[in-house]
N, C-alpha and C. Protein backbone atom coordinates (compact mmCIF):
# COMPACT_ATOMS: atom_id res chain seq x y z
N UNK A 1 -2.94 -20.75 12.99
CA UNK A 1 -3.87 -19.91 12.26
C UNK A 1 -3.15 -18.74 11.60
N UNK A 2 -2.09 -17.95 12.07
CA UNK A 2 -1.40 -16.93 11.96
C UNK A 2 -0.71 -16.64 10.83
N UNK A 3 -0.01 -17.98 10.76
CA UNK A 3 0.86 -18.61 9.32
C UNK A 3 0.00 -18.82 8.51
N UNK A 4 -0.96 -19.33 8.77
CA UNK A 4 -1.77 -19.90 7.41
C UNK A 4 -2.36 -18.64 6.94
N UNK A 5 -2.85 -17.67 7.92
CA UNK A 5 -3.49 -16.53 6.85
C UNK A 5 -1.80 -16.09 5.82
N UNK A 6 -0.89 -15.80 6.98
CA UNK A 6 0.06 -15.15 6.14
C UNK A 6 0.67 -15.89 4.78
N UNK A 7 0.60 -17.38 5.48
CA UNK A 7 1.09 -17.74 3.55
C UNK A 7 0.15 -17.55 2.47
N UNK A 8 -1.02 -17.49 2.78
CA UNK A 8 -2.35 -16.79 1.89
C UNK A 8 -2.22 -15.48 1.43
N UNK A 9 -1.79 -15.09 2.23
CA UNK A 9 -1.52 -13.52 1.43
C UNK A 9 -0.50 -13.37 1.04
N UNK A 10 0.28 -14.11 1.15
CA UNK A 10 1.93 -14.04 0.49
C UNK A 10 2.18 -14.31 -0.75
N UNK A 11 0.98 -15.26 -0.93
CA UNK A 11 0.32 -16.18 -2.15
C UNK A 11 -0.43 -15.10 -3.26
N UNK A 12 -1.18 -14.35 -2.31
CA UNK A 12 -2.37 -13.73 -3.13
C UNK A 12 -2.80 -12.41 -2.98
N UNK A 13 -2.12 -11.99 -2.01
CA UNK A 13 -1.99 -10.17 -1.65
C UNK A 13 -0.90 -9.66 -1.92
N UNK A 14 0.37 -9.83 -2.77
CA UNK A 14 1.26 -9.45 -2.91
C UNK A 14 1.61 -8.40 -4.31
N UNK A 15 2.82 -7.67 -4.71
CA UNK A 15 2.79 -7.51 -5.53
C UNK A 15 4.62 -6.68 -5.23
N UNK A 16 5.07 -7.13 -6.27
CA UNK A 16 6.75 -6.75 -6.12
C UNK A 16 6.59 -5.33 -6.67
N UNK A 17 7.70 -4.31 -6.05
CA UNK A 17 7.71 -3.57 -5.83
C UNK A 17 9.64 -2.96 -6.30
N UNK A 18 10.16 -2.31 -6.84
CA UNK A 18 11.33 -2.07 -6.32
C UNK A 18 11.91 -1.17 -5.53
N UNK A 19 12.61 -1.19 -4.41
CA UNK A 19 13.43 -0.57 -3.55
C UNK A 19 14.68 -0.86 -3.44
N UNK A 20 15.49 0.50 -3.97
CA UNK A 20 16.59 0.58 -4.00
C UNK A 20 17.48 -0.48 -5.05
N UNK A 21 16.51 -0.52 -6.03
CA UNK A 21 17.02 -1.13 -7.07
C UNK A 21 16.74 -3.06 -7.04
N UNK A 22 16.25 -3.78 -5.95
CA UNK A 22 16.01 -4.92 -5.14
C UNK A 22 14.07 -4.79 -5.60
N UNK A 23 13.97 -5.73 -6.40
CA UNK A 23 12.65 -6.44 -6.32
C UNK A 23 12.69 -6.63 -4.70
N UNK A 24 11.12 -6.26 -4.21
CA UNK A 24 10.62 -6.67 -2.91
C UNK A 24 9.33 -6.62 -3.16
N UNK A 25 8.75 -7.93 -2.35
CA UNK A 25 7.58 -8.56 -2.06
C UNK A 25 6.86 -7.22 -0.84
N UNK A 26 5.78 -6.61 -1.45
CA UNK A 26 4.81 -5.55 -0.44
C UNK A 26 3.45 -6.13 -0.22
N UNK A 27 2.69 -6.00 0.54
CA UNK A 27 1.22 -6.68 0.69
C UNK A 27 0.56 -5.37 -0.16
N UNK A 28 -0.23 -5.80 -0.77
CA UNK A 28 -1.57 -4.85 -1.60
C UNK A 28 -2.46 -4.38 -0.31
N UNK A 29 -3.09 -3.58 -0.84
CA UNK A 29 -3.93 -2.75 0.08
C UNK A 29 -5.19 -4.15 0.61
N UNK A 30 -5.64 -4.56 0.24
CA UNK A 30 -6.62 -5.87 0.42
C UNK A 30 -5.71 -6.79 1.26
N UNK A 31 -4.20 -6.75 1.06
CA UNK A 31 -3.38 -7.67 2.07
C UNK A 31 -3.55 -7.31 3.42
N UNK A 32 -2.91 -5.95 3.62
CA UNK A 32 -3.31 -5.07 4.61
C UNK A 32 -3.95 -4.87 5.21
N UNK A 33 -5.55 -4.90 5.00
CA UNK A 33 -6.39 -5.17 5.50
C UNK A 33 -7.02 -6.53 5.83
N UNK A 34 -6.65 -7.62 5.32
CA UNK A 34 -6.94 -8.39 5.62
C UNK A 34 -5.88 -8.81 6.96
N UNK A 35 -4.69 -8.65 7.19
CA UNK A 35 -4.06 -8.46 8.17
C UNK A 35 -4.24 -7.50 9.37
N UNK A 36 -4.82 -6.75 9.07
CA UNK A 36 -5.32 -5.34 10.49
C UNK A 36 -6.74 -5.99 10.75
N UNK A 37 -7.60 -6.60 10.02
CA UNK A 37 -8.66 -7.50 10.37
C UNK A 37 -8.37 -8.38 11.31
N UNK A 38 -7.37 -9.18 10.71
CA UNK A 38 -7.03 -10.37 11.64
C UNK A 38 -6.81 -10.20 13.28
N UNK A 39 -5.91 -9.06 12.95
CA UNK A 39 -5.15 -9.00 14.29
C UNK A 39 -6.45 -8.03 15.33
N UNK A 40 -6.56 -7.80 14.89
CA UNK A 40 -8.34 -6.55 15.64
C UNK A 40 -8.41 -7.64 17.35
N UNK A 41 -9.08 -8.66 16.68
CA UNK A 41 -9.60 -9.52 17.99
C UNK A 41 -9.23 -9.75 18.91
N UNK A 42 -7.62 -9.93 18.68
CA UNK A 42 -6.71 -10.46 19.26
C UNK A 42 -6.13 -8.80 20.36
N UNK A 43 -5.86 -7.84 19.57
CA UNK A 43 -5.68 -7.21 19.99
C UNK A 43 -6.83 -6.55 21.40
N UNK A 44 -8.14 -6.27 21.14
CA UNK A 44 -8.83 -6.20 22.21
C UNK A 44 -8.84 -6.81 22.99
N UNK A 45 -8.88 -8.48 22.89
CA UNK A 45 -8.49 -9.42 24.11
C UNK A 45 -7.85 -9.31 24.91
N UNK A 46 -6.68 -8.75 24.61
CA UNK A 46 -5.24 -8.24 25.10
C UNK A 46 -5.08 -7.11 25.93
N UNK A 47 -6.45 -6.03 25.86
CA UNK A 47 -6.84 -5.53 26.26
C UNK A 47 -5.79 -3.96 25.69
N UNK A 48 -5.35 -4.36 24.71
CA UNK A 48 -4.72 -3.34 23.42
C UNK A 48 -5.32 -2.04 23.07
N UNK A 49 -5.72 -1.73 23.88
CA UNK A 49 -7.33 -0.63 23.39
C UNK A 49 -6.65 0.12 22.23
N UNK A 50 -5.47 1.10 22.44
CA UNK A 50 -4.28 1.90 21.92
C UNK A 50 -4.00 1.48 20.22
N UNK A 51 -3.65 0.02 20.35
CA UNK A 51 -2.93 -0.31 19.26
C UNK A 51 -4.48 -1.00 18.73
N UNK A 52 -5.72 -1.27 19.26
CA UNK A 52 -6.63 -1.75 18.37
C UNK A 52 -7.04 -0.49 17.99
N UNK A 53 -7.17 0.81 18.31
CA UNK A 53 -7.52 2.15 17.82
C UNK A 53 -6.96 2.13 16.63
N UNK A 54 -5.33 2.71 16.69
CA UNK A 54 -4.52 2.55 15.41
C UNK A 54 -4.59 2.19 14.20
N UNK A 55 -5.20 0.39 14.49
CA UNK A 55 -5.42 -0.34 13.47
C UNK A 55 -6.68 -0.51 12.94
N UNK A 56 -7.73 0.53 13.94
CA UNK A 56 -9.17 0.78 12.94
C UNK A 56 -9.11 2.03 12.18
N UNK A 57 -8.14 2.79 12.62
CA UNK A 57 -7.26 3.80 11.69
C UNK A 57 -7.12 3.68 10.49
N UNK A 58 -5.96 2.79 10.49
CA UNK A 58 -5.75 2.38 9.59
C UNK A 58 -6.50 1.59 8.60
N UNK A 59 -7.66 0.67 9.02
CA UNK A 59 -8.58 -0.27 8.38
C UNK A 59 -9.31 0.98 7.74
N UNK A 60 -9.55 2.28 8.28
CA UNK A 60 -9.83 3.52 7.52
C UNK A 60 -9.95 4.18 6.72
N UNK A 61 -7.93 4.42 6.69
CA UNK A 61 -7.88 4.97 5.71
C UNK A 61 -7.56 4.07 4.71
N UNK A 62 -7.59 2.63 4.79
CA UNK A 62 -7.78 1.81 3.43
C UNK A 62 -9.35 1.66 3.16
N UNK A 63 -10.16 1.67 3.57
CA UNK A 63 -11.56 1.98 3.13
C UNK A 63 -11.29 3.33 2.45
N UNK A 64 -10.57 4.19 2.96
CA UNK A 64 -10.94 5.54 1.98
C UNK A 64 -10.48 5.64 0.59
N UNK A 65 -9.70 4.50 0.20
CA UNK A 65 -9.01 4.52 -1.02
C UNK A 65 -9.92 3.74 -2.11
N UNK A 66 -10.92 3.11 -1.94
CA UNK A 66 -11.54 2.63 -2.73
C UNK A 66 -10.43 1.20 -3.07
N UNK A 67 -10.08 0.96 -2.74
CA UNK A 67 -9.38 -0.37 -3.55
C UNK A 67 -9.60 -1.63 -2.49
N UNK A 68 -10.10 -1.43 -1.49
CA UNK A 68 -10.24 -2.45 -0.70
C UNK A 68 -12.00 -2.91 -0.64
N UNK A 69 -12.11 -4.30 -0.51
CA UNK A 69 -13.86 -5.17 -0.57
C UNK A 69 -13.50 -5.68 0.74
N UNK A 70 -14.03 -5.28 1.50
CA UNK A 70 -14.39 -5.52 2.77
C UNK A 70 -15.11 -7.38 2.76
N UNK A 71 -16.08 -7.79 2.09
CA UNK A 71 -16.50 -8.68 1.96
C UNK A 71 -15.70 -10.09 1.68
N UNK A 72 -14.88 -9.37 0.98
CA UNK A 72 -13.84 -10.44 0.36
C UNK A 72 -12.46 -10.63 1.00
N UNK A 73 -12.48 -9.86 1.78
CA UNK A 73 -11.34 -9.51 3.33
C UNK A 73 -12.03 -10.90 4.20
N UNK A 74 -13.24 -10.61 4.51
CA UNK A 74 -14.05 -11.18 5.41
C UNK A 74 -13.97 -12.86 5.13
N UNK A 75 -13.89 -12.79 3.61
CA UNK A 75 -14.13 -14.05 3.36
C UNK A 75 -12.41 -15.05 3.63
N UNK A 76 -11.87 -14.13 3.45
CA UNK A 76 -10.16 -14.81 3.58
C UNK A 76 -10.33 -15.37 4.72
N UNK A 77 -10.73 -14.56 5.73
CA UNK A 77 -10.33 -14.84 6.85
C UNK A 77 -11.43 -15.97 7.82
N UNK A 78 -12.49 -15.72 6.90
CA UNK A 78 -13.84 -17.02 7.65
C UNK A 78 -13.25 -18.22 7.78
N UNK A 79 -12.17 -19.13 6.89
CA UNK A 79 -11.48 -20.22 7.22
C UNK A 79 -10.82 -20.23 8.67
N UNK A 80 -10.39 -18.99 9.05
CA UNK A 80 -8.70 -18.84 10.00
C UNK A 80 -9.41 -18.34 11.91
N UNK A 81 -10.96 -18.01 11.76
CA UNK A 81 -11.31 -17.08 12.31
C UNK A 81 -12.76 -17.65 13.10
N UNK A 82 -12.80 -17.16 14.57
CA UNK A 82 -14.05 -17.69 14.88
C UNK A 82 -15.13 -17.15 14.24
N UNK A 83 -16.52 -17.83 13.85
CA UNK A 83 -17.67 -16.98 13.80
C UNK A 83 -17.96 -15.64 13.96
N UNK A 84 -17.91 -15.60 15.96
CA UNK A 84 -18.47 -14.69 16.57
C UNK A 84 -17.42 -13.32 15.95
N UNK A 85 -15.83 -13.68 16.08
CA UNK A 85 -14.96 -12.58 15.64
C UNK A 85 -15.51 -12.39 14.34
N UNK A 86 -15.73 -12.74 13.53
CA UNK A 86 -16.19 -12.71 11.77
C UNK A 86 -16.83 -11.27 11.58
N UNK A 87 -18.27 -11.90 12.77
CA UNK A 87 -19.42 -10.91 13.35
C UNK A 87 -19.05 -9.67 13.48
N UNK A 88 -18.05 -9.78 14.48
CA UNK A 88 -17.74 -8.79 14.95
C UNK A 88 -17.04 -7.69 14.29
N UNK A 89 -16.00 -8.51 13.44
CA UNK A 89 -15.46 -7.26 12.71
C UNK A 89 -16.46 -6.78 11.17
N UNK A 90 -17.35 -7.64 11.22
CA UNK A 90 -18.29 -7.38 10.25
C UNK A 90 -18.79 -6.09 10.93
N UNK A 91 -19.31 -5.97 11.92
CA UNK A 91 -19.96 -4.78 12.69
C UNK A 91 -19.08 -3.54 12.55
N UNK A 92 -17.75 -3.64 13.54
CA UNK A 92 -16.69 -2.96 13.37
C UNK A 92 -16.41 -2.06 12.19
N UNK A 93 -16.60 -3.05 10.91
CA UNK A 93 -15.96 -2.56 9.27
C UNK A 93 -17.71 -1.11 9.19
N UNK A 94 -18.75 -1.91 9.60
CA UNK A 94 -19.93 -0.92 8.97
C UNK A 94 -19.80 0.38 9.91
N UNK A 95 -19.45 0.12 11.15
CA UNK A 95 -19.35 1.20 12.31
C UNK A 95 -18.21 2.34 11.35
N UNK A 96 -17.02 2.15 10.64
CA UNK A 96 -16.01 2.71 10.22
C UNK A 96 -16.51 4.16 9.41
N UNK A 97 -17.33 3.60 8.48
CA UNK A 97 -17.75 5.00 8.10
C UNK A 97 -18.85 5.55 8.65
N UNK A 98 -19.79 4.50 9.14
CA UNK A 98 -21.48 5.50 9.98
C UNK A 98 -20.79 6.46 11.08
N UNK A 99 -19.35 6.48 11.64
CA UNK A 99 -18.96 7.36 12.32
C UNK A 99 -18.48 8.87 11.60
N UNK A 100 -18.12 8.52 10.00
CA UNK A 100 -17.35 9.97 9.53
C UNK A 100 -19.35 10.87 8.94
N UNK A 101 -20.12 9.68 8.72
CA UNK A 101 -21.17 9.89 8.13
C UNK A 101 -22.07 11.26 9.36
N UNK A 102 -22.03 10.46 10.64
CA UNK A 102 -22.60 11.30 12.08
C UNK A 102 -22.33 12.67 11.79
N UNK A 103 -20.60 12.80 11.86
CA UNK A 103 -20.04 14.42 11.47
C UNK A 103 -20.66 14.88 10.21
N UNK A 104 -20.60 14.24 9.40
CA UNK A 104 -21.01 15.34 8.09
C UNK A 104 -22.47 15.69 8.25
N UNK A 105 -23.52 14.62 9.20
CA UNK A 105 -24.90 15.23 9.19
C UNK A 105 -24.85 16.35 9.82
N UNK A 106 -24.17 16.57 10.97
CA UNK A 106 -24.24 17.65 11.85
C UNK A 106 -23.44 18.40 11.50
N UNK A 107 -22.91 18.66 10.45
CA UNK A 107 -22.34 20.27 9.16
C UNK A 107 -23.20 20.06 8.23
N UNK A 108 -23.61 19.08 8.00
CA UNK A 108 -24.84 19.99 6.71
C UNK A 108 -26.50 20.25 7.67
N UNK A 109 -26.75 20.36 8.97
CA UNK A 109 -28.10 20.64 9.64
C UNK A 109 -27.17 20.99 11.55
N UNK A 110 -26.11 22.04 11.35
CA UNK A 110 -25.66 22.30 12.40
C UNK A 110 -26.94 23.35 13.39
N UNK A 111 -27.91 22.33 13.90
CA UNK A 111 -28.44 22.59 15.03
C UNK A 111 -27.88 22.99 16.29
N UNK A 112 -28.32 23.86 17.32
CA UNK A 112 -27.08 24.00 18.13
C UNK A 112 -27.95 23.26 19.19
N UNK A 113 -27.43 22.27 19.74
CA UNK A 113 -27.40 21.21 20.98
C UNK A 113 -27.18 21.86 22.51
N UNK A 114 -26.81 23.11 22.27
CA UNK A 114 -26.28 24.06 23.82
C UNK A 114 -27.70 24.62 24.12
């Protein structure tokens, strides 16, 4: 399953780059995420709590850039991927911002809770 997403994006998330004078192959921001998607499931199983944090971090701050479709992430990976995980990081991706959304209600109607 692992390979096959990656030759998919090697295929179709890529875009050359130069370093240090050397054309190099970089994943696009949609690569990226479709790779920190992947690995999510796997990582909690693992019981990764640490490094699955990190990588909803990161699934983050590529939502914050506007260049990434979550939907179309989702869809790469519906071939490679169980259902239920699909679900799940479907949930996961909407949870990403209803969490920065919580903070900003409570600075624009800072009730005091004490």
């Amino acid at each position: 399953m692992a390979l096959a997403v990656t030759v998919a994006l090697r295929r179709h998330q890529t875009r050359v780059v130069e370093i240090d004078g050397r054309p190099t192959p970089c994943a696009t921001a949609q690569g990226l995420l479709i790779l920190k998607l992947f690995a999510l499931p796997s990582l909690y199983r693992q019981g990764e709590n640490s490094r699955a944090a990190v990588y909803e971090a990161e699934i983050s701050s590529l939502l914050g850039t506007g260049e990434v479709h979550t939907e179309r992430a989702l869809a790469a990976l519906t071939p490679h991927m169980l259902a239920m995980d699909i679900d799940s990081l479907r949930t996961t991706l909407a949870d990403i911002p209803a969490r920065g959304a919580r903070f900003k209600s409570e600075i624009q109607s800072p009730e005091s809770k004490i």
